[in-house]
N, C-alpha and C. Protein backbone atom coordinates (compact mmCIF):
# COMPACT_ATOMS: atom_id res chain seq x y z
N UNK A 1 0.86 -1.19 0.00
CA UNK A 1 0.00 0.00 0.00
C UNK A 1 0.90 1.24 0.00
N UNK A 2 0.77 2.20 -0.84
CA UNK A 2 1.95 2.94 -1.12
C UNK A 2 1.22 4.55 0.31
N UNK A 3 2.40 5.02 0.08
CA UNK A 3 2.40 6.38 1.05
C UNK A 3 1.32 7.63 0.55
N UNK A 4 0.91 8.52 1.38
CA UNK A 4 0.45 9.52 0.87
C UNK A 4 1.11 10.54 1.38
N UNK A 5 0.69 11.61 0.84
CA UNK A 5 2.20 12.93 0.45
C UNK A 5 0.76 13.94 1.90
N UNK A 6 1.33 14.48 2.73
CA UNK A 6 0.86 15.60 3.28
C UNK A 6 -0.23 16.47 2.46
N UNK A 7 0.31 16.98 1.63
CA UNK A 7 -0.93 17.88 0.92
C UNK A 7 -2.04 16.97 0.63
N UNK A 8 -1.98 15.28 0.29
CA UNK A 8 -3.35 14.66 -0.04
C UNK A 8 -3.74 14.35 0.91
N UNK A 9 -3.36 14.40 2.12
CA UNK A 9 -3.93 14.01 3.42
C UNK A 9 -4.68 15.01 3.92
N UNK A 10 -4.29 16.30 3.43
CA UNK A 10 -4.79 17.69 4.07
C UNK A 10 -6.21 17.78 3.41
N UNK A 11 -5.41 17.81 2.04
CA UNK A 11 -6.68 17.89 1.22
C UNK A 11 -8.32 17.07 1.05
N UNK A 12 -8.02 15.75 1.76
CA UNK A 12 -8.76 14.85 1.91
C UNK A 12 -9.85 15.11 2.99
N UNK A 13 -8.81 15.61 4.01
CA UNK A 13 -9.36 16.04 5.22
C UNK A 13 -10.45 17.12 4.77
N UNK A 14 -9.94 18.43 4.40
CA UNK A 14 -10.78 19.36 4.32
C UNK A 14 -12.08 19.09 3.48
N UNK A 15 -12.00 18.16 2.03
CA UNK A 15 -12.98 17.54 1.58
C UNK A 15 -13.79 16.84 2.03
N UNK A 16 -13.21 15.91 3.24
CA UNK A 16 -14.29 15.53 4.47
C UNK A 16 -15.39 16.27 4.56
N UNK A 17 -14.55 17.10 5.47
CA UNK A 17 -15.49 18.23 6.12
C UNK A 17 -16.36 18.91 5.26
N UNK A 18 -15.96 19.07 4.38
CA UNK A 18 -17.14 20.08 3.15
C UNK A 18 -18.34 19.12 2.80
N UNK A 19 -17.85 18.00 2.34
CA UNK A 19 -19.07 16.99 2.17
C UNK A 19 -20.20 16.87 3.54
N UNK A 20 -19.46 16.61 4.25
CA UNK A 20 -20.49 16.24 5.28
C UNK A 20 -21.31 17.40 5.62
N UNK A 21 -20.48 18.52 5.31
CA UNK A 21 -21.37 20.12 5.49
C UNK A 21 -22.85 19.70 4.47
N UNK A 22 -22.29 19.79 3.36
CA UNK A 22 -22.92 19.44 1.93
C UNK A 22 -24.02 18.72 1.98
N UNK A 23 -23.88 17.35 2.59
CA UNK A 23 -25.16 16.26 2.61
C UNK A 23 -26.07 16.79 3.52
N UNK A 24 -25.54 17.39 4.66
CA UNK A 24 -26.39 17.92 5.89
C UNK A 24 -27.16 18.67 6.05
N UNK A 25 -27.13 19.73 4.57
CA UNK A 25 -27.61 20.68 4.37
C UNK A 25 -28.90 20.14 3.82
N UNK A 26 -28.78 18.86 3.35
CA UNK A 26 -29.93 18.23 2.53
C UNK A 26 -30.95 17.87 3.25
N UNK A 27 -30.39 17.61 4.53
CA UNK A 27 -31.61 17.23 5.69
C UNK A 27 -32.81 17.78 5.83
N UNK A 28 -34.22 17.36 6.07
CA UNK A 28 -35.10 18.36 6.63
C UNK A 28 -35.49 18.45 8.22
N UNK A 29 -36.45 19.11 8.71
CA UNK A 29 -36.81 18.51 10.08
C UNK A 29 -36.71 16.77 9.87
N UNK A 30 -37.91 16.12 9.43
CA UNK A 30 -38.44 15.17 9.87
C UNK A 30 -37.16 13.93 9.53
N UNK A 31 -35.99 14.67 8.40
CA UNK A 31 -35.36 13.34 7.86
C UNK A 31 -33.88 13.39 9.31
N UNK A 32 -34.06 14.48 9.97
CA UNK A 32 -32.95 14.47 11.19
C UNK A 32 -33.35 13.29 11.90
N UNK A 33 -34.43 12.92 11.82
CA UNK A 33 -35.11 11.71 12.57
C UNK A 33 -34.77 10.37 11.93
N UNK A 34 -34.24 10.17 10.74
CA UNK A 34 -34.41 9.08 9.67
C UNK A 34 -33.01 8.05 10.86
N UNK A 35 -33.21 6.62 10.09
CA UNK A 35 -32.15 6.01 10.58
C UNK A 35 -30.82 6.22 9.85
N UNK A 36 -29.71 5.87 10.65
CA UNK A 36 -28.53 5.82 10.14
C UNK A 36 -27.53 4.43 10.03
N UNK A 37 -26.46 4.07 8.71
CA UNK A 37 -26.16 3.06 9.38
C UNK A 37 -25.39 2.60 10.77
N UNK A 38 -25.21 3.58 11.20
CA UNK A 38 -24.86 3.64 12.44
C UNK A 38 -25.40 3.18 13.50
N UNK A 39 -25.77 1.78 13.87
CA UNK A 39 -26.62 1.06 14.87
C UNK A 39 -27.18 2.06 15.76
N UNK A 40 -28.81 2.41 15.98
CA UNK A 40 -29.21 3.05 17.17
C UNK A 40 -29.27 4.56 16.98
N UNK A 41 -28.19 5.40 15.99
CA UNK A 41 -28.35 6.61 15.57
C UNK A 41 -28.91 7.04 14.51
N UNK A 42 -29.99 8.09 15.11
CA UNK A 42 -30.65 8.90 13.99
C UNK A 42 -29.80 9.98 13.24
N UNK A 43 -30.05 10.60 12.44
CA UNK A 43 -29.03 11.44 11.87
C UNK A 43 -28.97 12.39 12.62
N UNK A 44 -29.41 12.85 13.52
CA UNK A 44 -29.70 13.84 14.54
C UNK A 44 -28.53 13.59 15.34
N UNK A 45 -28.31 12.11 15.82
CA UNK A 45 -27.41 11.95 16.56
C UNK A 45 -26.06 11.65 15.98
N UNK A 46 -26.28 10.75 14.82
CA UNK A 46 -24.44 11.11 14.11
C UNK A 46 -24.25 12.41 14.14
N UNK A 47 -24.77 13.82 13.71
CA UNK A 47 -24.30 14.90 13.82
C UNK A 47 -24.06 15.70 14.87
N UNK A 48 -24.48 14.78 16.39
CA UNK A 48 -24.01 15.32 17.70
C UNK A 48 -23.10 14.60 17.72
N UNK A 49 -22.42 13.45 17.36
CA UNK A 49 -21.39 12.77 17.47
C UNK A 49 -20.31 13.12 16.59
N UNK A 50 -20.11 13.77 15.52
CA UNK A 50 -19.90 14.64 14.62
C UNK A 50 -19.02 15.81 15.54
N UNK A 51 -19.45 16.11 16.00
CA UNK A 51 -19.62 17.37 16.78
C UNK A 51 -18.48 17.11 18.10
N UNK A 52 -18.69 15.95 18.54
CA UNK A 52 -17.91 15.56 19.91
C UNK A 52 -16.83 15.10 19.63
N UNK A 53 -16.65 14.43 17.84
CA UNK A 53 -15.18 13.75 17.97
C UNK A 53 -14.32 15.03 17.20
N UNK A 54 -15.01 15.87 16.82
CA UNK A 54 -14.10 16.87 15.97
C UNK A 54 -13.04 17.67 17.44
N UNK A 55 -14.08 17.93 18.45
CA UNK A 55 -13.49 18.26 19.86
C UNK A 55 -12.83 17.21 20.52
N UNK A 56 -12.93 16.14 20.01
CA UNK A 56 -11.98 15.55 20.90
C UNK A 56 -10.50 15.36 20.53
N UNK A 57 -10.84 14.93 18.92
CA UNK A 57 -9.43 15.77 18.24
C UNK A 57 -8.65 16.90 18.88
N UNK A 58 -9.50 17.70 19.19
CA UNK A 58 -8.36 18.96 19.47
C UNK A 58 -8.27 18.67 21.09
N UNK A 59 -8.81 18.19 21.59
CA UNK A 59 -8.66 17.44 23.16
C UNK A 59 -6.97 16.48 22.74
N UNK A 60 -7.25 15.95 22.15
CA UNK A 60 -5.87 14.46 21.62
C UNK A 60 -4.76 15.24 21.78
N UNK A 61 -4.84 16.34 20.39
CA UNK A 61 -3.94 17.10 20.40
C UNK A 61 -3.37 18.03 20.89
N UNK A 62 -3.72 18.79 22.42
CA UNK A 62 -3.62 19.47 22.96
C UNK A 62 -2.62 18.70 24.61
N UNK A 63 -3.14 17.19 24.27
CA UNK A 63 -2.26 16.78 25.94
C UNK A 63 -1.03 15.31 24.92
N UNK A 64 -1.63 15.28 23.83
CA UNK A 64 -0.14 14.69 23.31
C UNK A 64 0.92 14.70 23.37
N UNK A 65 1.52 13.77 23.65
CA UNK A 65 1.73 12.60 23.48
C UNK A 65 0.81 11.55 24.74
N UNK A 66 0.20 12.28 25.67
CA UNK A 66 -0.37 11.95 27.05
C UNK A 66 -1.80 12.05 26.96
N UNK A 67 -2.25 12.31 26.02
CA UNK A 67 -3.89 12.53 26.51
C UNK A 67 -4.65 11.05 26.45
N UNK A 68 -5.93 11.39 26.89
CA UNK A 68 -6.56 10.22 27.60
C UNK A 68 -6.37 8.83 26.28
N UNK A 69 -6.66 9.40 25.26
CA UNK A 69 -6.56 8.01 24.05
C UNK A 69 -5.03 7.80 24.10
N UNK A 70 -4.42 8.61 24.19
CA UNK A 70 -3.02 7.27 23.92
C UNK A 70 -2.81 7.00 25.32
N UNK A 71 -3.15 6.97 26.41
CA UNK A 71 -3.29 6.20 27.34
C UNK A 71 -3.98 4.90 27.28
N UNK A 72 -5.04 4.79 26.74
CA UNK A 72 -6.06 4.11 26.20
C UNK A 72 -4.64 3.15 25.13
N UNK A 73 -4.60 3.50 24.11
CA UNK A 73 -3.40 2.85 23.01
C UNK A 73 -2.40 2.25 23.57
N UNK A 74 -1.54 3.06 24.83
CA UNK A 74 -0.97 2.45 25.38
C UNK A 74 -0.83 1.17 26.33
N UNK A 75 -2.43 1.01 26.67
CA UNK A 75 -2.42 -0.63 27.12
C UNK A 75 -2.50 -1.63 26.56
N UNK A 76 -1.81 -1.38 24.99
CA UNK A 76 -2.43 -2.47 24.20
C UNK A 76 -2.59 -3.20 24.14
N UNK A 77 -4.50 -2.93 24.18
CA UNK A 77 -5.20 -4.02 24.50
C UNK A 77 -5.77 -4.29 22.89
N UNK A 78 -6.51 -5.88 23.08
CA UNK A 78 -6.74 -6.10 21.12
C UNK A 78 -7.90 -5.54 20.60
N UNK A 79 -7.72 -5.48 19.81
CA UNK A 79 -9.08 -4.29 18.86
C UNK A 79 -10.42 -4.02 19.32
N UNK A 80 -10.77 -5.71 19.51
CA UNK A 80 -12.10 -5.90 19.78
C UNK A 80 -12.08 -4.94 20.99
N UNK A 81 -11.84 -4.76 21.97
CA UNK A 81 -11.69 -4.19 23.29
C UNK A 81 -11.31 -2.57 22.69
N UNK A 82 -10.43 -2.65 22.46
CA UNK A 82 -10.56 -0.89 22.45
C UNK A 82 -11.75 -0.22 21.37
N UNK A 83 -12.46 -1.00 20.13
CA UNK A 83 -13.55 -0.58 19.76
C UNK A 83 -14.45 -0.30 20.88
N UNK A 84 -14.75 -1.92 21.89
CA UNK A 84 -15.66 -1.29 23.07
C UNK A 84 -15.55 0.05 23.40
N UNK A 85 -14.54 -0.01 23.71
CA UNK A 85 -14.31 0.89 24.94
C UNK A 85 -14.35 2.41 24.49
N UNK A 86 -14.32 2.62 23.07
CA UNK A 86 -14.34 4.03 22.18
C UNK A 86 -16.03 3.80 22.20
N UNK A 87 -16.66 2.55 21.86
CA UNK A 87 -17.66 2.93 21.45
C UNK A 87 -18.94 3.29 22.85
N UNK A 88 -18.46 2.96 23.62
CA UNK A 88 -18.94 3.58 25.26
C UNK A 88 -18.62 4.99 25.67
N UNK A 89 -17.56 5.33 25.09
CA UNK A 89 -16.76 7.10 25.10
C UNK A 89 -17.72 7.63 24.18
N UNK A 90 -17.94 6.92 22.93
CA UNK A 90 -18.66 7.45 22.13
C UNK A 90 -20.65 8.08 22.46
N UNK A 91 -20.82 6.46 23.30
CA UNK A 91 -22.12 6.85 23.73
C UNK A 91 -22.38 7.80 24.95
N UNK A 92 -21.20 8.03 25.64
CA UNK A 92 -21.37 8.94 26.79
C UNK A 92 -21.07 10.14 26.92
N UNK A 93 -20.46 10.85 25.63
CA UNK A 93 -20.40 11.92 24.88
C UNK A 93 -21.78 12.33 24.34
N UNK A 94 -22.02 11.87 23.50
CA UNK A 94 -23.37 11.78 23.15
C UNK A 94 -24.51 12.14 23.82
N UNK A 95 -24.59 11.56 25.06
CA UNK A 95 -25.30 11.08 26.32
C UNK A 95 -25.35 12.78 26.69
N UNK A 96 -24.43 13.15 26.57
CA UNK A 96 -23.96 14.35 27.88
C UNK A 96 -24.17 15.73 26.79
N UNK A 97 -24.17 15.30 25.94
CA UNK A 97 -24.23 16.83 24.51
C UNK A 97 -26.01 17.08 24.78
N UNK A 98 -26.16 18.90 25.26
CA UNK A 98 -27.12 19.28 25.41
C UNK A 98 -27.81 18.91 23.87
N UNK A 99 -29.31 18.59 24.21
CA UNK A 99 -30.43 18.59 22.66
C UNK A 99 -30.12 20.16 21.58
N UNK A 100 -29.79 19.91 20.56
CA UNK A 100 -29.73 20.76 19.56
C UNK A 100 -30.43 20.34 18.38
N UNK A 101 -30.13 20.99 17.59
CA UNK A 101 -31.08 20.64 16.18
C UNK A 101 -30.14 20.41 15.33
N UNK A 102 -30.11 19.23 14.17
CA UNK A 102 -29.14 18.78 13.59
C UNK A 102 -28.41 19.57 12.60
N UNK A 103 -28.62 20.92 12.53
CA UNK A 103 -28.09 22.13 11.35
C UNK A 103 -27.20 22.62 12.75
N UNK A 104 -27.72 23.03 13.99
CA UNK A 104 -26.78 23.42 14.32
C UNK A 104 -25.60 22.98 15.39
N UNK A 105 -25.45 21.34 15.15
CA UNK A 105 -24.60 20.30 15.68
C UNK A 105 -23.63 19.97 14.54
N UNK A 106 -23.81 20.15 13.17
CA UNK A 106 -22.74 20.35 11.92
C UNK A 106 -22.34 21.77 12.18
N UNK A 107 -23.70 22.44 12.39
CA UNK A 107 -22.32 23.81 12.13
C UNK A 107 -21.26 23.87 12.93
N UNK A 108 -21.17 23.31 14.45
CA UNK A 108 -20.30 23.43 15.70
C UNK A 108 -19.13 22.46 14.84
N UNK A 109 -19.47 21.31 14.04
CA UNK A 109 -18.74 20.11 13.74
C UNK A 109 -17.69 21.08 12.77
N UNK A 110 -18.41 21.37 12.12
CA UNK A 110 -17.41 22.48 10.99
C UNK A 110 -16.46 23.86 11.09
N UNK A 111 -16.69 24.13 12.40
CA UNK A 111 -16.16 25.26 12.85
C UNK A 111 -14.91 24.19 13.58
N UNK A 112 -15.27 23.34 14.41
CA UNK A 112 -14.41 22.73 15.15
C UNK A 112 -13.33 22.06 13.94
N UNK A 113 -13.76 21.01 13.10
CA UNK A 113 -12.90 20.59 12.55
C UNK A 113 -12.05 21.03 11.28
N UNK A 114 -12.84 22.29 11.29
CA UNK A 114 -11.70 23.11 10.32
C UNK A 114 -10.83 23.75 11.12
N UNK A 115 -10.92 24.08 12.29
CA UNK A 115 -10.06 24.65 13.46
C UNK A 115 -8.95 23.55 13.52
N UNK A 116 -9.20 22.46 13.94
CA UNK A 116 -8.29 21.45 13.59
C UNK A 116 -7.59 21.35 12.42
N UNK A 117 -8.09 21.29 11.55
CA UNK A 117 -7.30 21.25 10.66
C UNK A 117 -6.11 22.46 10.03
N UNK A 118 -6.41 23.77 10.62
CA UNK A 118 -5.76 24.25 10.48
C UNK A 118 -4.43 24.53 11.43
N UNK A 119 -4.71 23.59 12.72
CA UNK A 119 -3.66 23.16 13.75
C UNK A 119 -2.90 22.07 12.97
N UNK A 120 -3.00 21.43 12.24
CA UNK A 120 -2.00 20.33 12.00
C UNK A 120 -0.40 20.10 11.31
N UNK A 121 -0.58 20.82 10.16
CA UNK A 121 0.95 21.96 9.91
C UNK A 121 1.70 21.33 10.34
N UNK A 122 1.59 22.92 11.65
CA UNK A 122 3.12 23.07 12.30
C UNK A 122 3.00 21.94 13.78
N UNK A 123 2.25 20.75 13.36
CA UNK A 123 2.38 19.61 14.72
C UNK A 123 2.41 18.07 13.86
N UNK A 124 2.42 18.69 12.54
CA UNK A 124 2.40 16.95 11.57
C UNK A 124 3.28 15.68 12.34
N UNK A 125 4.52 16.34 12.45
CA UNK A 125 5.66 14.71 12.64
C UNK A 125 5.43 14.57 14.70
N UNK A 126 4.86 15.25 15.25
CA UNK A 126 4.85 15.27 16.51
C UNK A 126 3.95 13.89 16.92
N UNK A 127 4.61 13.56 17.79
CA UNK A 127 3.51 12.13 18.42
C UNK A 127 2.58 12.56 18.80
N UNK A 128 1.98 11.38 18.51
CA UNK A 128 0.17 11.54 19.25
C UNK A 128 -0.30 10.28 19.80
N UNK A 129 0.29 8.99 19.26
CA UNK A 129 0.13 7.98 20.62
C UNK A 129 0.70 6.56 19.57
N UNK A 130 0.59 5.55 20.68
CA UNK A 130 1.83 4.64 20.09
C UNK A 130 0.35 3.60 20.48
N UNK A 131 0.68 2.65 19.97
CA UNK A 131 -0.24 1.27 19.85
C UNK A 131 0.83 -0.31 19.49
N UNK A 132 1.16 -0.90 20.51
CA UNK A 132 2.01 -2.41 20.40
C UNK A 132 3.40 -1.77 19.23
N UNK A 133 3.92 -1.05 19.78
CA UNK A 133 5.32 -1.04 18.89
C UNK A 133 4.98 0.21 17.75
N UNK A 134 4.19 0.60 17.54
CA UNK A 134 4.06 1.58 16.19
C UNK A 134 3.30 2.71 16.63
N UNK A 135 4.31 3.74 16.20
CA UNK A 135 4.35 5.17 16.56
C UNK A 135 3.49 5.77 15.58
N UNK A 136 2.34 6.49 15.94
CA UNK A 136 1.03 7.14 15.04
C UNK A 136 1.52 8.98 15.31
N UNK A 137 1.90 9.41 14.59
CA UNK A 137 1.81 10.84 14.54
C UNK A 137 0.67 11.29 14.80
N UNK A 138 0.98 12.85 14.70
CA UNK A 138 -0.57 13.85 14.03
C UNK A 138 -0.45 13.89 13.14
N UNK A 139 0.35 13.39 11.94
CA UNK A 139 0.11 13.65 10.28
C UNK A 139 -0.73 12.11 10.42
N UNK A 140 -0.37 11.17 10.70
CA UNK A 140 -0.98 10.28 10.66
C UNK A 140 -2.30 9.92 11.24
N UNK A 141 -2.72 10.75 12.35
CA UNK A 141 -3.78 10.73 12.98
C UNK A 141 -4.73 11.80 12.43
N UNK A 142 -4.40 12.67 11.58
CA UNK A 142 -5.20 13.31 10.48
C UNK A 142 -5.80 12.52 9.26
N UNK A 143 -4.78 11.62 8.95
CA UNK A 143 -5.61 10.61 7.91
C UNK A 143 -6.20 9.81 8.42
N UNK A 144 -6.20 9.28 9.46
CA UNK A 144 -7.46 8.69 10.46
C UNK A 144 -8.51 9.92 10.37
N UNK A 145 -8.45 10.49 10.64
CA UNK A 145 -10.04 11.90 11.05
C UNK A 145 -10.37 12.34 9.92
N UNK A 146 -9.48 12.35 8.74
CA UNK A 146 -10.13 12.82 7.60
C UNK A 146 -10.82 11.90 7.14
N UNK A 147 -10.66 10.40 7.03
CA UNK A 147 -11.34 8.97 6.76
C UNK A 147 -12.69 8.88 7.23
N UNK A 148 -12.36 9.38 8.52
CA UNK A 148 -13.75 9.57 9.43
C UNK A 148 -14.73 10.19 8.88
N UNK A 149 -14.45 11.36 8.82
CA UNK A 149 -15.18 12.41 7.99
C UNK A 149 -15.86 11.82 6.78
N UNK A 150 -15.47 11.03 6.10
CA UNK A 150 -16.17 10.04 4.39
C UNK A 150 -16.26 9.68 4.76
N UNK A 151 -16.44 8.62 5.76
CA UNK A 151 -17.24 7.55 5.80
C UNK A 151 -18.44 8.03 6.58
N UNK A 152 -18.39 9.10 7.79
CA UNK A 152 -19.53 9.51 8.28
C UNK A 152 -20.52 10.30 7.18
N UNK A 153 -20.05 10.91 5.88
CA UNK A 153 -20.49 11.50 5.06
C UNK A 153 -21.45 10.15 4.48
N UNK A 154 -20.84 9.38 4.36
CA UNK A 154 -21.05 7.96 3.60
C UNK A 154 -22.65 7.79 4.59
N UNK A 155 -22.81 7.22 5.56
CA UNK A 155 -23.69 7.45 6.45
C UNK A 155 -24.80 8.29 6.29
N UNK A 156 -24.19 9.59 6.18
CA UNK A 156 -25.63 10.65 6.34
C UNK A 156 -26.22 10.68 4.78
N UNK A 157 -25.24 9.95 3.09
CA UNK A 157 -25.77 10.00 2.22
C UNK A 157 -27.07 8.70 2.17
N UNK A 158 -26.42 7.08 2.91
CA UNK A 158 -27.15 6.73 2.76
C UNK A 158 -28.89 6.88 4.14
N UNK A 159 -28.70 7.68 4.85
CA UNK A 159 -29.87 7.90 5.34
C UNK A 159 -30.45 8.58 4.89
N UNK A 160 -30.11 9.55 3.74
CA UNK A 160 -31.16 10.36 3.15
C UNK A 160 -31.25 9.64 1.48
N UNK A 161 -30.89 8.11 1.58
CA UNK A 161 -31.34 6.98 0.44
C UNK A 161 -30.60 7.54 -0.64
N UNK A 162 -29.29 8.21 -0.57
CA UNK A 162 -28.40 8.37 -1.69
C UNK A 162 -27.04 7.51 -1.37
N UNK A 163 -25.98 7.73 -2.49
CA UNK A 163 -24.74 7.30 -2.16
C UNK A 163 -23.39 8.33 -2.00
N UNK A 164 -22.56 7.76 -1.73
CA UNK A 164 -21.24 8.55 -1.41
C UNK A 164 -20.33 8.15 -1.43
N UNK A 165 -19.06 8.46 -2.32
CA UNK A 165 -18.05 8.11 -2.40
C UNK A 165 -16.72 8.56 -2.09
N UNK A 166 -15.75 8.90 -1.94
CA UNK A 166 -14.78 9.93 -2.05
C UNK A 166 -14.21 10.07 -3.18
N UNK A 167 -13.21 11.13 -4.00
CA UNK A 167 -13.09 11.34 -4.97
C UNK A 167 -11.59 10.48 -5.11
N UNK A 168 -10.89 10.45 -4.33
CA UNK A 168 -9.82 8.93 -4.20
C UNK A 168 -10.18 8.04 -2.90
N UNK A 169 -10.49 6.97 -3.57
CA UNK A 169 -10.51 6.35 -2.12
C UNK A 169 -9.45 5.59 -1.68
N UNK A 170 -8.94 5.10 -2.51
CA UNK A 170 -7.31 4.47 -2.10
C UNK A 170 -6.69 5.42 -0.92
N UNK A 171 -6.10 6.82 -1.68
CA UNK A 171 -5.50 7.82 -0.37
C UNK A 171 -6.23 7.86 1.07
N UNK A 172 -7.87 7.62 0.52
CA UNK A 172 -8.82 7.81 1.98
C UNK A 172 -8.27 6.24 3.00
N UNK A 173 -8.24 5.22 2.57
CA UNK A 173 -8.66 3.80 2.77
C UNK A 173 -6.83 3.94 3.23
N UNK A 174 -6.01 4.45 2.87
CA UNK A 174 -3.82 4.22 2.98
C UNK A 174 -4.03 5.05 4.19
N UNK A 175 -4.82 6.43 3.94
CA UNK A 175 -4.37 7.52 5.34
C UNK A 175 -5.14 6.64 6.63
N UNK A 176 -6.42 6.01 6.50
CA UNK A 176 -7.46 5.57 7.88
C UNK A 176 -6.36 4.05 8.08
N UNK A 177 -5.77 3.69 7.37
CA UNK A 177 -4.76 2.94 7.55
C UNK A 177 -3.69 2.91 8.84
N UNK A 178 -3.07 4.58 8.43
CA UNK A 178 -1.83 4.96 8.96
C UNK A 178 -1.92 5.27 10.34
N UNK A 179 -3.45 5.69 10.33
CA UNK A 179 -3.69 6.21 11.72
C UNK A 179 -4.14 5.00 12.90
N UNK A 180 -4.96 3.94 12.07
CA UNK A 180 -5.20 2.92 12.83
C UNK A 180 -5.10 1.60 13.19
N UNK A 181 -3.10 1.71 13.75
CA UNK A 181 -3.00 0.37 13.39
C UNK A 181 -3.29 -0.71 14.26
N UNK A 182 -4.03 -0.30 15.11
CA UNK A 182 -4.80 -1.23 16.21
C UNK A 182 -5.91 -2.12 15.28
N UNK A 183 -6.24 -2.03 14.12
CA UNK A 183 -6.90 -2.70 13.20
C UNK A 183 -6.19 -3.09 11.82
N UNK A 184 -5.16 -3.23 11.94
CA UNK A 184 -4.39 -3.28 11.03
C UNK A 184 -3.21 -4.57 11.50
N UNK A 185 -2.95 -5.41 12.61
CA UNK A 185 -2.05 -6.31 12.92
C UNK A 185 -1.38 -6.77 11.83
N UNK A 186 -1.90 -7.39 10.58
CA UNK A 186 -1.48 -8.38 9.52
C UNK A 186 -1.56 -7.69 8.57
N UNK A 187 -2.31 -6.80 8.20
CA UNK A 187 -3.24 -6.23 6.89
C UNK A 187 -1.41 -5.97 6.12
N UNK A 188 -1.56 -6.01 4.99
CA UNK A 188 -0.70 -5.32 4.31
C UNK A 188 -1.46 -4.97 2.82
N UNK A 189 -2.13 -5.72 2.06
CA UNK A 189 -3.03 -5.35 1.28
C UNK A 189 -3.60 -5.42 1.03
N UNK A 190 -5.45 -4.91 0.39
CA UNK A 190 -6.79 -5.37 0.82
C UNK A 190 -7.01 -6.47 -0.65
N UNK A 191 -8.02 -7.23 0.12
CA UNK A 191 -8.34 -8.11 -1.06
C UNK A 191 -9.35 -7.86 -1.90
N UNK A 192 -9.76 -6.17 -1.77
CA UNK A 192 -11.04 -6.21 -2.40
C UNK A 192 -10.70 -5.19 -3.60
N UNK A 193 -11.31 -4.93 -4.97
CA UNK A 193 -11.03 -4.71 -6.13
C UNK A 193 -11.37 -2.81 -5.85
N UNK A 194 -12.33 -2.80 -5.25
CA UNK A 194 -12.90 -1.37 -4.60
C UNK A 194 -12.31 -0.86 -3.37
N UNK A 195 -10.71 -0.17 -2.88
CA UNK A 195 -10.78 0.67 -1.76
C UNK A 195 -11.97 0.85 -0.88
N UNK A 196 -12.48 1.78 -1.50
CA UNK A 196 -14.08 2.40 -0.40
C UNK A 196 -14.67 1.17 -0.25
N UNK A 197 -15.40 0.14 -1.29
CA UNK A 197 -16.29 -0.81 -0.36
C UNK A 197 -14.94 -1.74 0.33
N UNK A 198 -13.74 -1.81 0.54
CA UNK A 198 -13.14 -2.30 1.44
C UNK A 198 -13.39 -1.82 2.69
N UNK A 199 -12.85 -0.06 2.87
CA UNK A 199 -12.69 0.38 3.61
C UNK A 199 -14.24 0.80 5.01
N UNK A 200 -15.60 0.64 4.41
CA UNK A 200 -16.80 0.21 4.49
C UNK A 200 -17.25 -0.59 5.61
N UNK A 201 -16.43 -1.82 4.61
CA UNK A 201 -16.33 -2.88 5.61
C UNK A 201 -15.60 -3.09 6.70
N UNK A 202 -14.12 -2.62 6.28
CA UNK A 202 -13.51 -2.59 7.61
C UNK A 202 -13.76 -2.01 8.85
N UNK A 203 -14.68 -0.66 8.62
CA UNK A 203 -15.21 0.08 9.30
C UNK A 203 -16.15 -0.19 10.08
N UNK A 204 -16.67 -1.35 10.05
CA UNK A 204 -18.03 -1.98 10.45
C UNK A 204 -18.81 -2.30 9.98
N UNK A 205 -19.42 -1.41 8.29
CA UNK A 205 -20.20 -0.89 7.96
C UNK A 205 -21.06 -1.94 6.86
N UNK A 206 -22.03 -1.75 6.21
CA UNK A 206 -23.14 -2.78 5.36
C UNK A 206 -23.13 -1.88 4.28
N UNK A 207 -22.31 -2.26 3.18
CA UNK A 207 -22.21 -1.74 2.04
C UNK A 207 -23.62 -1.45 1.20
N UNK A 208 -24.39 -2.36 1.75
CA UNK A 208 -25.71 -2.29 1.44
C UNK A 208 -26.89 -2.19 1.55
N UNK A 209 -26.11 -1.03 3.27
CA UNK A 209 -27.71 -1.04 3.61
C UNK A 209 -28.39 0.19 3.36
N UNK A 210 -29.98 0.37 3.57
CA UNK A 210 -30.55 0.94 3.42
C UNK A 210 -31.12 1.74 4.49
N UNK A 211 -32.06 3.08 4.32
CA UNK A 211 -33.17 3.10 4.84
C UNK A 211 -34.25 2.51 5.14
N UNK A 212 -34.95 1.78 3.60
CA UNK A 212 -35.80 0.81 4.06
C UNK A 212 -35.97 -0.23 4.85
């Protein structure tokens, strides 16, 4: 799986973020309510969750090399377990984010994670947390969050019964790579002919599911 150059990582990132602006805008009242593939979340709530990991990013990056997730990384413990254990952080974030309306839980998401992104620069080669032997930067932990960003885009297209792709998905599918190699033990190259529906799957996700 070959390298990606800084500027496509940046660039990926910020395309994240614009998309997911983009689809969100498509929402109405009643479709903030629709399901997501996101087990249990309405689109209402991916976009409060949206909202909490863009801040927690700048939480990561602010007590790095020490903040609470690479503490977390540092017990490395095996995947299955640290998914738990994000995805309980995840619900208790959530849990704790006052009720808003889903236009203005993207807008907080977009202010925040373009703020981030314009922190990353001058902190690219700096650590941000280590996992069983392998050292994850912030350049590298940007192509993790920018990944995030498309595939959560991916999400809010298919709850409003469209699709979504990224415009490279290889660079998307190499950077969510670099950042996460707590899911990555063996991987060296995917067996599937499609990046994105690889990366889909690796993610958790049902290439095929629906609203209906």
């Amino acid at each position: 799986m070959s390298r990606v150059s800084r500027a496509g990582v940046l660039a990926a990132y910020r395309d994240g973020v614009t998309v997911v602006c983009e689809l969100a805008a498509q929402f109405s009242d009643a479709t903030w309510l629709a399901a997501t593939p996101c087990a249990e979340w309405r689109a209402v709530d991916l976009a409060g969750h949206l909202r909490c990991v863009a801040d927690d990013y700048h939480e990561y990056l602010d007590d790095a090399p020490a903040s609470r997730l690479a503490r977390l990384m540092a017990a490395n413990a095996p995947a299955d377990s640290l998914a738990r254990k994000l995805a309980r952080q995840n619900a208790a974030e959530l849990a704790a984010l006052p009720d808003a309306p889903g236009p203005e839980h993207i807008t907080a998401f977009a202010e925040s994670a373009r703020s981030y992104g314009r922190r990353l620069p001058q902190s690219w080669d700096l650590a941000h947390h280590r996992y069983q032997g392998t050292d994850v930067t912030v350049g590298a932990m940007a192509g993790a969050a920018g990944a995030e960003w498309h595939l959560h885009a991916w999400d809010l297209a298919r709850s409003l019964g469209k699709d979504y792709r990224p415009a490279d998905p290889e660079l998307v599918l190499t950077a969510w790579r670099g950042g996460m190699p707590q899911l990555w033990p063996e991987l060296t190259e995917w067996d599937d002919d499609d990046p994105w529906h690889f990366l889909l799957i690796a993610s958790g996700r049902d290439p095929g599911w629906s609203p209906e």
